[in-house]
C-alpha atoms as a PDB file:
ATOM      1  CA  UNK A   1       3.257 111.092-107.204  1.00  0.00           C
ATOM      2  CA  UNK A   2       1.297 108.190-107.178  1.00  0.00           C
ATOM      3  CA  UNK A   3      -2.221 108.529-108.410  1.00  0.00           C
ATOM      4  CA  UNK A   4      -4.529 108.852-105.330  1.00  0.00           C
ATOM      5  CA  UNK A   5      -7.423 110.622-103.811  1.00  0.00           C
ATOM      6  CA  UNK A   6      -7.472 111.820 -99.731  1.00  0.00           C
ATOM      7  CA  UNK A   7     -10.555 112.414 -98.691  1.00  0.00           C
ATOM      8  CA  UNK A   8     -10.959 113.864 -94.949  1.00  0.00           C
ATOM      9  CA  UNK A   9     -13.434 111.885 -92.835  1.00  0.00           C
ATOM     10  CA  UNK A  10     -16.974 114.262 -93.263  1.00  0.00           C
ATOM     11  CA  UNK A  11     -16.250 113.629 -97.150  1.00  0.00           C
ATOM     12  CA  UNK A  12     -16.032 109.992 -95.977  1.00  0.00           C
ATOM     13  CA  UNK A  13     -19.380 109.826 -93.980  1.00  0.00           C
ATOM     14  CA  UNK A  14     -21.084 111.981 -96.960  1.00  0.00           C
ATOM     15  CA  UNK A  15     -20.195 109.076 -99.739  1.00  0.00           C
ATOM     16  CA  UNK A  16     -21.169 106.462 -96.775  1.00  0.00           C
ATOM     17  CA  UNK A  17     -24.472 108.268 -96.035  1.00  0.00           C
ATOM     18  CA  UNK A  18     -25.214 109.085 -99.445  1.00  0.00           C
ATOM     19  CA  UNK A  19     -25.963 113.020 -98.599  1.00  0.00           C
ATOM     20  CA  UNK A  20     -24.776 116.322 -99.576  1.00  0.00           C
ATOM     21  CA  UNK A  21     -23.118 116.684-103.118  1.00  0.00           C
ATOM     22  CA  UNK A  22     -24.811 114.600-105.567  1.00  0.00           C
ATOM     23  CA  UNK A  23     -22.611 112.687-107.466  1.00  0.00           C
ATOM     24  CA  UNK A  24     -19.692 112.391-105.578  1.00  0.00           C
ATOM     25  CA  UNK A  25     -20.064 108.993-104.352  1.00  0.00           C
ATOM     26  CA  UNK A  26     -20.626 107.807-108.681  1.00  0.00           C
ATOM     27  CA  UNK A  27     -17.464 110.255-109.367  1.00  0.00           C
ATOM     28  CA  UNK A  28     -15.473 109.001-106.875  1.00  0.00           C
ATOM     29  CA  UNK A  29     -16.144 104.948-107.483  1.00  0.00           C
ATOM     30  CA  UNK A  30     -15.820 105.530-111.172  1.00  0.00           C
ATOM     31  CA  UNK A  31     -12.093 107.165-110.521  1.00  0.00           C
ATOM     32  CA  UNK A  32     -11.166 104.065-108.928  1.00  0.00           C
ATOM     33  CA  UNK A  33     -12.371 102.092-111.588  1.00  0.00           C
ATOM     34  CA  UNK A  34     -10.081 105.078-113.966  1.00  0.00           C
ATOM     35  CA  UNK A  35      -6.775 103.597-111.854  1.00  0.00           C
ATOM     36  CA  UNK A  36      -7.448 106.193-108.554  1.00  0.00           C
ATOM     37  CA  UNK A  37      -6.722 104.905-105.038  1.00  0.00           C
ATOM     38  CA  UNK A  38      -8.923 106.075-102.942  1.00  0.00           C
ATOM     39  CA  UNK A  39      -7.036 106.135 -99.751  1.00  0.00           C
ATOM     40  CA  UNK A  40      -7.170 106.159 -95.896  1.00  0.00           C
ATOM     41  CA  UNK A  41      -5.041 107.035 -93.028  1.00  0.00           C
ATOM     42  CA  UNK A  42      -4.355 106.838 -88.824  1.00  0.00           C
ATOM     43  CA  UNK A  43      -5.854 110.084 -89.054  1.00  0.00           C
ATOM     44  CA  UNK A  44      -9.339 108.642 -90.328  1.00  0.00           C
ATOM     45  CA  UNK A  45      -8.993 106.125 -87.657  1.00  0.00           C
ATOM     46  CA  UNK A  46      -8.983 109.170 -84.822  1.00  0.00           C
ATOM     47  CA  UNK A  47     -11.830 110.672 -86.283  1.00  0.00           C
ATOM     48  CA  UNK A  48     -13.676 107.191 -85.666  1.00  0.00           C
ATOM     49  CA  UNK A  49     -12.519 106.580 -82.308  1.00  0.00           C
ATOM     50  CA  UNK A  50     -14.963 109.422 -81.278  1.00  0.00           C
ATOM     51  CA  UNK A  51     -17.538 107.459 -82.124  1.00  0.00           C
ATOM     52  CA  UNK A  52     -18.974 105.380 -79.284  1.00  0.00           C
ATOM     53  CA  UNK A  53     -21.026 103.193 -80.879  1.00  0.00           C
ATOM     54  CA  UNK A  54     -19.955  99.840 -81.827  1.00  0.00           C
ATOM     55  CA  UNK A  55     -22.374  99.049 -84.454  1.00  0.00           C
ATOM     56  CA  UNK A  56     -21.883 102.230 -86.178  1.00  0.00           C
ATOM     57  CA  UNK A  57     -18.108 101.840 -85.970  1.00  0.00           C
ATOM     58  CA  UNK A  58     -18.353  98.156 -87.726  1.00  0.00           C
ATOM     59  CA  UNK A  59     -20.325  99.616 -90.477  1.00  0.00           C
ATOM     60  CA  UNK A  60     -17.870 102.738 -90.910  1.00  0.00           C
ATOM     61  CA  UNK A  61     -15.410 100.664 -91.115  1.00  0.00           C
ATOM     62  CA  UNK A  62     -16.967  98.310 -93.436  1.00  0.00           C
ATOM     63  CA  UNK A  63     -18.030 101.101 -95.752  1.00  0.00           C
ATOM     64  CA  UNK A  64     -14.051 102.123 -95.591  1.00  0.00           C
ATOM     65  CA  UNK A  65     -13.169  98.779 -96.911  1.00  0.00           C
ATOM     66  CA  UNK A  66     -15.395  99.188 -99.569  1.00  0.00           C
ATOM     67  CA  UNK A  67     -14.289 102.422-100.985  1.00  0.00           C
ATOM     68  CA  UNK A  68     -10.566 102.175-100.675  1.00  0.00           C
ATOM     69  CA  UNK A  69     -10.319  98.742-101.467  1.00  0.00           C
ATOM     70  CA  UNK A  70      -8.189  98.506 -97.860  1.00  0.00           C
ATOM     71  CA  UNK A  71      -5.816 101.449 -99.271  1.00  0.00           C
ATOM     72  CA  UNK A  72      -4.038 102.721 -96.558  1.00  0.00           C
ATOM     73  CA  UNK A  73      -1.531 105.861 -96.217  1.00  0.00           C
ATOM     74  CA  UNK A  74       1.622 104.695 -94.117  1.00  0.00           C
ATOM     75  CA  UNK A  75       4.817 106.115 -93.060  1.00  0.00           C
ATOM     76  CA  UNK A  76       8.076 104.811 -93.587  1.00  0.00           C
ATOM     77  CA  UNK A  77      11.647 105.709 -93.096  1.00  0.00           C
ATOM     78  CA  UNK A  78      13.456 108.328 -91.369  1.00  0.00           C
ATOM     79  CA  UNK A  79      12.530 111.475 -93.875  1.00  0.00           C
ATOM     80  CA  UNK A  80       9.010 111.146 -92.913  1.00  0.00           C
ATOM     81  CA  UNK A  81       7.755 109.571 -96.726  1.00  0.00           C
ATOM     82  CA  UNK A  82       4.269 108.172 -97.226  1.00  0.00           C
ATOM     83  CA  UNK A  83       3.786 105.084 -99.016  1.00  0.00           C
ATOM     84  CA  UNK A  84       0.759 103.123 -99.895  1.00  0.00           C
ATOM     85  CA  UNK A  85      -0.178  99.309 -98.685  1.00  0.00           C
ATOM     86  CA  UNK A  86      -3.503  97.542 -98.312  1.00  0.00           C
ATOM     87  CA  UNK A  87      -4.528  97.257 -94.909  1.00  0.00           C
ATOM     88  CA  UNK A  88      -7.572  96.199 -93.623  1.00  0.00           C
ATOM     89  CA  UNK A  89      -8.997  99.427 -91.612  1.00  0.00           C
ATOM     90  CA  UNK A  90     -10.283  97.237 -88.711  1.00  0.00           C
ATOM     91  CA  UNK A  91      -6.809  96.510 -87.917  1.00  0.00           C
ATOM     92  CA  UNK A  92      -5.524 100.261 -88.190  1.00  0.00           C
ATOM     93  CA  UNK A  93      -8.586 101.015 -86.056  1.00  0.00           C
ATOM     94  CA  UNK A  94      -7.211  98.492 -83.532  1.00  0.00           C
ATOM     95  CA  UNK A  95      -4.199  99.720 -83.392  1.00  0.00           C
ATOM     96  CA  UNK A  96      -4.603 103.776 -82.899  1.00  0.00           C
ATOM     97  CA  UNK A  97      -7.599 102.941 -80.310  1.00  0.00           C
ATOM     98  CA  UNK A  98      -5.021 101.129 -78.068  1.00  0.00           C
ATOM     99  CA  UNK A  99      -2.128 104.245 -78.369  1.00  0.00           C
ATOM    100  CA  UNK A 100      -1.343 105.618 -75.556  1.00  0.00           C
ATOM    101  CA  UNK A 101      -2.451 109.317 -75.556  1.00  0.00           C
ATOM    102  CA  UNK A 102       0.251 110.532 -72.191  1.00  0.00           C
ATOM    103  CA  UNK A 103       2.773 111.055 -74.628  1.00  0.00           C
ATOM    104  CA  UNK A 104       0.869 114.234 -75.915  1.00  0.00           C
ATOM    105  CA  UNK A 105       0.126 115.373 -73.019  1.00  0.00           C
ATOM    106  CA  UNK A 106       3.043 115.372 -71.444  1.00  0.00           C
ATOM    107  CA  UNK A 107       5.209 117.483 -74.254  1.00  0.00           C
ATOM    108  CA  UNK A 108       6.385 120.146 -72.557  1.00  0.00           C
ATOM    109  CA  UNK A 109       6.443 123.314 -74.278  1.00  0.00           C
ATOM    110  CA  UNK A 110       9.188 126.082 -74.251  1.00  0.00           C
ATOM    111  CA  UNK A 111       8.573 129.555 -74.517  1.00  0.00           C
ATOM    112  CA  UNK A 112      11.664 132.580 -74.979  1.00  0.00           C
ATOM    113  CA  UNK A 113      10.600 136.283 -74.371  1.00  0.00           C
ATOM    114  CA  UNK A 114      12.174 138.751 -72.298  1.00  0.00           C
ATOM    115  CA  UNK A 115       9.984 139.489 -69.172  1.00  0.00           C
ATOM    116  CA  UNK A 116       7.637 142.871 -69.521  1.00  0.00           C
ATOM    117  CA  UNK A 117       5.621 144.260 -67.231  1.00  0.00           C
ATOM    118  CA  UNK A 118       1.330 144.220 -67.974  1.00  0.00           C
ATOM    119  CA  UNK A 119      -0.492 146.894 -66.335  1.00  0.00           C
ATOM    120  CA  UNK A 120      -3.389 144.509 -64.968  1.00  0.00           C
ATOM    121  CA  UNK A 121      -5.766 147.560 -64.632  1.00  0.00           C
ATOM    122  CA  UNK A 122      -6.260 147.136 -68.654  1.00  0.00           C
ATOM    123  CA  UNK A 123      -6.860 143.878 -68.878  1.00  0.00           C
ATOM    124  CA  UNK A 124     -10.317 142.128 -67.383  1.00  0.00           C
ATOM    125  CA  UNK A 125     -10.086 140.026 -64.027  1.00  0.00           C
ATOM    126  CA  UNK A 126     -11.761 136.326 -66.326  1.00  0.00           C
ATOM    127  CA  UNK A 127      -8.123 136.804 -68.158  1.00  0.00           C
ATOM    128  CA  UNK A 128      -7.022 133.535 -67.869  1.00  0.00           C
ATOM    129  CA  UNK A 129      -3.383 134.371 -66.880  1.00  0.00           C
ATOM    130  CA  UNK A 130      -4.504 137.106 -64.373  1.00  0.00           C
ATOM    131  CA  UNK A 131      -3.705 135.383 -61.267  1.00  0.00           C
ATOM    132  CA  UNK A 132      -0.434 134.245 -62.762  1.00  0.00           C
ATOM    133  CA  UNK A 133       0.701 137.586 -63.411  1.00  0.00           C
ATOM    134  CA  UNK A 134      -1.221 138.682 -59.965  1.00  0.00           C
ATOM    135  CA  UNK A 135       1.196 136.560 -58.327  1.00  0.00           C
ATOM    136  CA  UNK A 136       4.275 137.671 -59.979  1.00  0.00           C
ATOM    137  CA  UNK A 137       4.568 141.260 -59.770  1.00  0.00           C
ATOM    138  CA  UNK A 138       2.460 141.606 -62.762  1.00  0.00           C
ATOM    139  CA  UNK A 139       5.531 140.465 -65.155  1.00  0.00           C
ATOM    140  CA  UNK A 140       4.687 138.464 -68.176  1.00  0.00           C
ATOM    141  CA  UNK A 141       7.474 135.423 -68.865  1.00  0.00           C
ATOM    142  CA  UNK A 142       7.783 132.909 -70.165  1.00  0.00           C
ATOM    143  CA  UNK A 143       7.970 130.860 -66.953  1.00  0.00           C
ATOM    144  CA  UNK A 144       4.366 131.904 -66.685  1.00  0.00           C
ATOM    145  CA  UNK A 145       3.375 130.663 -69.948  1.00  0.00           C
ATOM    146  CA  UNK A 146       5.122 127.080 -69.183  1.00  0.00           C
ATOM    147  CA  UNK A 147       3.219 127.296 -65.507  1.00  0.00           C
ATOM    148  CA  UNK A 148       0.101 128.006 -67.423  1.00  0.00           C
ATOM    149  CA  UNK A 149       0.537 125.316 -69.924  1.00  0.00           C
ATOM    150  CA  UNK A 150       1.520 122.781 -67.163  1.00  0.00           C
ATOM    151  CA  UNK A 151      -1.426 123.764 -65.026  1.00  0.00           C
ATOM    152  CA  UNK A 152      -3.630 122.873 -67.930  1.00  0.00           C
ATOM    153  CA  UNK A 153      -2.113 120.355 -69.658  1.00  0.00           C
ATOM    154  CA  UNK A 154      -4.553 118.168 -69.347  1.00  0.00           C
ATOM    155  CA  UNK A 155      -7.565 120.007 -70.587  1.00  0.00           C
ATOM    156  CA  UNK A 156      -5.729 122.139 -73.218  1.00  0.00           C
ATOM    157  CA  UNK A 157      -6.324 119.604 -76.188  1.00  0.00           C
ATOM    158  CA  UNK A 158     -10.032 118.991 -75.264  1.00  0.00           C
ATOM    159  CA  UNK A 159     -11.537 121.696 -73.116  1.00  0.00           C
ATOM    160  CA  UNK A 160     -12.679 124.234 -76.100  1.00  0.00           C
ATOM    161  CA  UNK A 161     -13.767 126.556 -73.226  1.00  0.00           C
ATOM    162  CA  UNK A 162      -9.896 126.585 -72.333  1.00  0.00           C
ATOM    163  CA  UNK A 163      -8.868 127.154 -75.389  1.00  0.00           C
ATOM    164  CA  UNK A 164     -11.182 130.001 -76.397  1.00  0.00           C
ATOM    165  CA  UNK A 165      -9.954 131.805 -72.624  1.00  0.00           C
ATOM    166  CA  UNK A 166      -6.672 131.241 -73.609  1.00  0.00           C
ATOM    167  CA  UNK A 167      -7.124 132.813 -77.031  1.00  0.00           C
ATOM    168  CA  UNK A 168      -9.014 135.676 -75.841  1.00  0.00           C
ATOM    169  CA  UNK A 169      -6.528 136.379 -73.280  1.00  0.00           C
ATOM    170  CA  UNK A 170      -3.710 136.519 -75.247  1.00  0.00           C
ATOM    171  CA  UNK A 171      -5.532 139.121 -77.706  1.00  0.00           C
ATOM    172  CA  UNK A 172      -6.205 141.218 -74.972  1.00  0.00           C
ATOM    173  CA  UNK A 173      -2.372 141.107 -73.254  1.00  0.00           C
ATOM    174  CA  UNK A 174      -1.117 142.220 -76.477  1.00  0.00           C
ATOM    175  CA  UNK A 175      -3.415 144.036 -77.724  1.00  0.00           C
ATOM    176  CA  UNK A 176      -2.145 146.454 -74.828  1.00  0.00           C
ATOM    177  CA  UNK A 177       0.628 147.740 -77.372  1.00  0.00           C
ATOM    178  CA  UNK A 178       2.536 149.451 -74.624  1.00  0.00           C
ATOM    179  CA  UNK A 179       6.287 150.182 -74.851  1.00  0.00           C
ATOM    180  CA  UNK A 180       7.358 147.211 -73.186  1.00  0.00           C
ATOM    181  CA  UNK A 181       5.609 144.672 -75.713  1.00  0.00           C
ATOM    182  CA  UNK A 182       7.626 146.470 -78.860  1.00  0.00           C
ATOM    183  CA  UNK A 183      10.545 143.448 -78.468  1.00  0.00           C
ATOM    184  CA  UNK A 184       8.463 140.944 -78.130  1.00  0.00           C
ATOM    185  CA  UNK A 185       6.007 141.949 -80.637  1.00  0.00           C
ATOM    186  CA  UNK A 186       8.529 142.951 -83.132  1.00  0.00           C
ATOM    187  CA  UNK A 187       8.654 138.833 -83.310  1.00  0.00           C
ATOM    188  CA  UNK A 188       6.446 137.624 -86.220  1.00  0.00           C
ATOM    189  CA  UNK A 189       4.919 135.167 -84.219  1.00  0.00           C
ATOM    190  CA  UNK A 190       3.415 138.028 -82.489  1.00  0.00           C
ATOM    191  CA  UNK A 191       3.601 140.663 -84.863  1.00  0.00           C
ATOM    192  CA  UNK A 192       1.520 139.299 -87.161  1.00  0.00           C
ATOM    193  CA  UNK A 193      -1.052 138.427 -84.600  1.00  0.00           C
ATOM    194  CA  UNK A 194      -3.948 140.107 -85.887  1.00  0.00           C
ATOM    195  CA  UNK A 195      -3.317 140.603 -89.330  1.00  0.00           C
ATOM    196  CA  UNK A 196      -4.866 139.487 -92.517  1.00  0.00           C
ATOM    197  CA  UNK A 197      -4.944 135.939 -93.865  1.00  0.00           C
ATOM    198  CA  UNK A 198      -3.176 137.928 -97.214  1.00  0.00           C
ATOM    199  CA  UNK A 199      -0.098 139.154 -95.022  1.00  0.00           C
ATOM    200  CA  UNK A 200       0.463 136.135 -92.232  1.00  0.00           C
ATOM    201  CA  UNK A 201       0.487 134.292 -95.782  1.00  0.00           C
ATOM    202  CA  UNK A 202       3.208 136.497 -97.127  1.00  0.00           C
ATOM    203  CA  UNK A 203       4.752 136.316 -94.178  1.00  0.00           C
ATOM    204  CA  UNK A 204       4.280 132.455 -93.178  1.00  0.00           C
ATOM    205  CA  UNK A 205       8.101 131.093 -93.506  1.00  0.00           C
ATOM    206  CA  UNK A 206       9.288 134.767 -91.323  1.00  0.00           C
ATOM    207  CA  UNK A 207       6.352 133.565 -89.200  1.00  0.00           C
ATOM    208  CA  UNK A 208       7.879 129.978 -89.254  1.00  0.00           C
ATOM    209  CA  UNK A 209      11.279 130.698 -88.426  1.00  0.00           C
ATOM    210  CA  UNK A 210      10.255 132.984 -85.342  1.00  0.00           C
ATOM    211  CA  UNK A 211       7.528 130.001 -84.037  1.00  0.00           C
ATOM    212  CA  UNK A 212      10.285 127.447 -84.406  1.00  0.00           C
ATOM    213  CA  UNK A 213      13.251 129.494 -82.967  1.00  0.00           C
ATOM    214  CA  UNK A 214      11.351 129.431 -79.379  1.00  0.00           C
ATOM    215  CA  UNK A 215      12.487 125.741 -79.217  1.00  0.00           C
ATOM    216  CA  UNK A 216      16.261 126.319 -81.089  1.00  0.00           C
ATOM    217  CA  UNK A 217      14.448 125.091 -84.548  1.00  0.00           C
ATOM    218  CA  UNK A 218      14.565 126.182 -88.052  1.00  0.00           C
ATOM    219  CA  UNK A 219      11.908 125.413 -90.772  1.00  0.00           C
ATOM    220  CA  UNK A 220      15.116 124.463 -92.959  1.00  0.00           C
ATOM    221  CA  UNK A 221      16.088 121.604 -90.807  1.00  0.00           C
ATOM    222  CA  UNK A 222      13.103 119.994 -89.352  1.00  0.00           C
ATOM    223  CA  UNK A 223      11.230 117.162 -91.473  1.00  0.00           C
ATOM    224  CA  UNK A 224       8.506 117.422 -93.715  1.00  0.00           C
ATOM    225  CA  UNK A 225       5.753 115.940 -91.625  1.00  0.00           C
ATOM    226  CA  UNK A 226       7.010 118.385 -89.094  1.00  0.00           C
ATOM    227  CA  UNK A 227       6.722 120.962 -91.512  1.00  0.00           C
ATOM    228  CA  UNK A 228       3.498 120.171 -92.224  1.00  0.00           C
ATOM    229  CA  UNK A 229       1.355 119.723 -88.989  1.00  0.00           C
ATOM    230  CA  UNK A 230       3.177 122.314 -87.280  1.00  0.00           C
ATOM    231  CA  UNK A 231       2.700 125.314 -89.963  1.00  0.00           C
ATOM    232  CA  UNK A 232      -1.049 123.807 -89.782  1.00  0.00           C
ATOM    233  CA  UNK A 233      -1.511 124.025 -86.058  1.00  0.00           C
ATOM    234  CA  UNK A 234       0.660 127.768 -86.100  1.00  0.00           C
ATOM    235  CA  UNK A 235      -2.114 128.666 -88.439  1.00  0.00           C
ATOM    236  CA  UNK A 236      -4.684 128.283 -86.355  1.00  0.00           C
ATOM    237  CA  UNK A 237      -2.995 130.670 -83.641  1.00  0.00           C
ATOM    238  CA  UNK A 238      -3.780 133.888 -85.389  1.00  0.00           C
ATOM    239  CA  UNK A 239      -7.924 134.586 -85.252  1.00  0.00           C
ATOM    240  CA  UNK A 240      -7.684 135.259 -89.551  1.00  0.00           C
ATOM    241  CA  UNK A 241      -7.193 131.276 -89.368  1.00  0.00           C
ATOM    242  CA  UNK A 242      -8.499 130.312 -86.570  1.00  0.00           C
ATOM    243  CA  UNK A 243     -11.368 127.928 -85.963  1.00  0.00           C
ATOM    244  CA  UNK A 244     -14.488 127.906 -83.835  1.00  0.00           C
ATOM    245  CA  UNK A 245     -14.154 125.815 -81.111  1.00  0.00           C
ATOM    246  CA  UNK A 246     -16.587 124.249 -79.260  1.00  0.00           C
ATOM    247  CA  UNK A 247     -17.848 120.734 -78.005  1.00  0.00           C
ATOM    248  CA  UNK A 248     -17.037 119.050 -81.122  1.00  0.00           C
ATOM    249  CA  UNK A 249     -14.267 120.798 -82.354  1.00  0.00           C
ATOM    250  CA  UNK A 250     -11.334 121.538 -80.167  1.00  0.00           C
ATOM    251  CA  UNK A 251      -8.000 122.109 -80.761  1.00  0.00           C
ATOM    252  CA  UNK A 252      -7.392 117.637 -80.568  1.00  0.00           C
ATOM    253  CA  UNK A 253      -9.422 118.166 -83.804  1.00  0.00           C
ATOM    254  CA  UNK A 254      -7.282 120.622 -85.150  1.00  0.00           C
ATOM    255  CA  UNK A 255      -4.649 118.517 -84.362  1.00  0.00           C
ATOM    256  CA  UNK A 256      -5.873 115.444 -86.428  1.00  0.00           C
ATOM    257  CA  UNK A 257      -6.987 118.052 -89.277  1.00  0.00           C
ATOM    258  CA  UNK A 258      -3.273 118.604 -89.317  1.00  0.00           C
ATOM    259  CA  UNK A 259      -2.425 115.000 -89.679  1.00  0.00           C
ATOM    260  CA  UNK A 260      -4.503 114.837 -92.459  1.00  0.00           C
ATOM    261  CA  UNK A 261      -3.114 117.582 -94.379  1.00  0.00           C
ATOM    262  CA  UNK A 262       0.365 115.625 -93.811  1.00  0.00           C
ATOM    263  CA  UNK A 263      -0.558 112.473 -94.727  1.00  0.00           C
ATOM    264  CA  UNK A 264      -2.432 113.745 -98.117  1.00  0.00           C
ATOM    265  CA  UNK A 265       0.673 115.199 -99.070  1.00  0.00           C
ATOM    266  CA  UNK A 266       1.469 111.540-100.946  1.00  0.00           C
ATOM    267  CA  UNK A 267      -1.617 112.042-102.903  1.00  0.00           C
ATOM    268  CA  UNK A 268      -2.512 113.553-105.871  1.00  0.00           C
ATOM    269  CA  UNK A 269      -6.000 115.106-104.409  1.00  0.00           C
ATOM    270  CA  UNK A 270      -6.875 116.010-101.307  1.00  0.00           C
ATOM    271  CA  UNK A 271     -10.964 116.627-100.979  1.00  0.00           C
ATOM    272  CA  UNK A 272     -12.077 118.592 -97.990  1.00  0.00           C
ATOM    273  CA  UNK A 273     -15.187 119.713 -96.755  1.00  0.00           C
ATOM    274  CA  UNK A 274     -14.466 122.499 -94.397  1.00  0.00           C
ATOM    275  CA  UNK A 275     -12.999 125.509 -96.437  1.00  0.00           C
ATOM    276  CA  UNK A 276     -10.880 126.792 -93.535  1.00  0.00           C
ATOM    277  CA  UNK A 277      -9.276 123.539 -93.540  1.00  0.00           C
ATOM    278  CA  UNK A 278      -9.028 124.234 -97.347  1.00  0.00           C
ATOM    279  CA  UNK A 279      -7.471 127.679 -97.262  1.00  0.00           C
ATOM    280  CA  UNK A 280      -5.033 126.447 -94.831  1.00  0.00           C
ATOM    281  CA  UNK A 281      -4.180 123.278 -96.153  1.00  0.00           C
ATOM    282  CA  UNK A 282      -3.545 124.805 -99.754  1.00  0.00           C
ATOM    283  CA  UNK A 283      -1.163 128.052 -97.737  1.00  0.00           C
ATOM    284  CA  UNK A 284       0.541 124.741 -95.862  1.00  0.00           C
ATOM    285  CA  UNK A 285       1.079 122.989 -99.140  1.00  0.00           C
ATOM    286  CA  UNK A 286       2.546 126.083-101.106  1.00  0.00           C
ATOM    287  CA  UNK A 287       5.449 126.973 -98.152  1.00  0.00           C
ATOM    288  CA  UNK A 288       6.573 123.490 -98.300  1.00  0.00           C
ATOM    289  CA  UNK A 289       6.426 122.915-102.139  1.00  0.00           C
ATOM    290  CA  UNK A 290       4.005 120.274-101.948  1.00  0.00           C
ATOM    291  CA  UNK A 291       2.187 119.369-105.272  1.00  0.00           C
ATOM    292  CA  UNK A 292      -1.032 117.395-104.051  1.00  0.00           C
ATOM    293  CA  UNK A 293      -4.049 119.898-105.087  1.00  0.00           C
ATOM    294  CA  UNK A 294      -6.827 120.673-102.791  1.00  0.00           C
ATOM    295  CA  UNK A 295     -10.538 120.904-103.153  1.00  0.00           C
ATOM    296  CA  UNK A 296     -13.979 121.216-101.654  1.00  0.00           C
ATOM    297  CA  UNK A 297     -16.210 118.609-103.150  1.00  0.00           C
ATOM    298  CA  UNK A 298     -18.058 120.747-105.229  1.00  0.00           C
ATOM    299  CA  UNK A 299     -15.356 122.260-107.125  1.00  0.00           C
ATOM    300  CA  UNK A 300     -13.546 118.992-107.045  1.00  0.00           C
ATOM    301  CA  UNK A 301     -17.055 117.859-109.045  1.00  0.00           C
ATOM    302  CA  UNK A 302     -16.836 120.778-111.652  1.00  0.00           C
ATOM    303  CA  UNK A 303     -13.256 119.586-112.521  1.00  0.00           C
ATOM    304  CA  UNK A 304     -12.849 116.273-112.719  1.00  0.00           C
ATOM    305  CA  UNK A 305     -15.465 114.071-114.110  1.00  0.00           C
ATOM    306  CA  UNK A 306     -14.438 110.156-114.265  1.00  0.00           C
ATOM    307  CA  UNK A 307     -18.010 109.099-114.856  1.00  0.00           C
END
């Protein structure tokens, strides 16, 4: 593993900004100095495309430049391997800022339950698949779920309002525990729904294998990057993992959290300042025997010094 140090994007704008943990910004310039990389990736670039400000953009940029020396995390190949070349950040900026965002949008995604019946006078009238069951005999399927999905599809990555809704009214569908859940519940995916961040973890690959199996996939057989951000996003499903969401983080953050964790997994160090991104990231990391260590920046600053 080549010797290099991932830092998400608030670690970035902490080192720019000079704020927060003291040191870090000496520690970190001095490891590159010790034969570090200090690296960046499209991910970073996402981040920064929320930003719109020009001027501040140019100088985050700049700053970027600066710190990595233009090191940039890449992919290359078939089997989903990271590799490192120097690349100006302006032009990765460029480039992500002009993708084409439809192609997210428009994934469709697959659901496989056996229909059950929801007695609708337990569950409130703001559930946010109400009217879908309303209108269909009151039988959860998972043509409803892909209707619902559909319907949204649009607002599902961005709307945190959505997404909380959605949450909330999945807790409270199966949260019902009646008879004709025990099937589908008896699926991990759902089974482990409300449980403790201690058993979904000893449970993750079971957890895996029933997630993927809804679109005829195995955890086995997809690739690593694959492996990665999907286990990462699954995470966040289950409210021990889960993040808040609100204006400025929905679940298009999560998403790019997720790329991050996948493309630090060519580094030796991965520094992170939110510690659910942490937790996860180091759960992620063990299920898919990936060796790249993962810190806060304090504890990151208790043990390593390159100073």
């Amino acid at each position: 593993m080549i010797k290099s140090i991932y830092i998400d994007w608030n670690i970035f704008q902490d080192i720019i900004q000079s704020r927060r943990t003291e040191g870090l910004k000496e520690n970190i310039n001095a490891a590159a100095r010790a034969g570090y990389i200090i690296v960046y990736s499209c991910a970073h670039m996402r981040d920064l495309s929320k930003c719109s400000n020009p001027e501040y953009i140019k100088k985050d940029l700049a700053e970027l430049s600066r710190i990595t020396n233009n090191w940039c995390c890449v992919l290359q190949g078939a089997d989903d391997s990271i590799s490192h070349i120097q690349e100006p950040p302006e032009n990765v900026f460029s480039e992500v800022n002009n993708l084409n965002e439809k192609n997210i949008q428009n994934k469709v995604v697959r659901f496989k339950f056996e229909p059950y019946e929801v007695d609708i006078s337990k569950i409130s009238e703001s559930n946010i698949l109400f009217p879908y069951l309303v209108t269909r005999n009151n039988i959860m399927s998972a043509e409803i779920m892909e209707t619902f999905i559909g319907d949204i599809s649009d607002e599902i990555l961005s709307n945190h309002e959505t997404q909380k809704k959605f949450r909330k009214s999945l807790q409270e569908i199966f949260g019902l525990k009646k008879p004709a859940l025990n099937n589908l519940l008896e699926m991990p995916i759902y089974k482990y729904l409300l449980a403790t961040r201690e058993d979904i973890g000893n449970h993750l690959i079971e957890i895996m294998e029933s997630f993927l199996s809804l679109s005829g996939k195995s955890f086995g057989r997809i690739p690593i990057g694959e492996k990665i951000t999907t286990t990462y996003n699954v995470l966040d499903f289950f409210p021990a993992f889960s993040e808040k969401l609100d204006r400025r983080n929905t679940q298009r953050n999560i998403a790019t959290d997720a790329e991050h964790v996948f493309m630090a997994s060519g580094s030796k160090y991965l520094i992170c300042g939110d510690g659910k991104m942490v937790t996860k990231a180091k759960l992620v990391y063990e299920i898919c025997k990936i060796e790249t260590q993962v810190y806060n920046p304090d504890d990151f600053q208790r043990k390593f010094t390159f100073i």
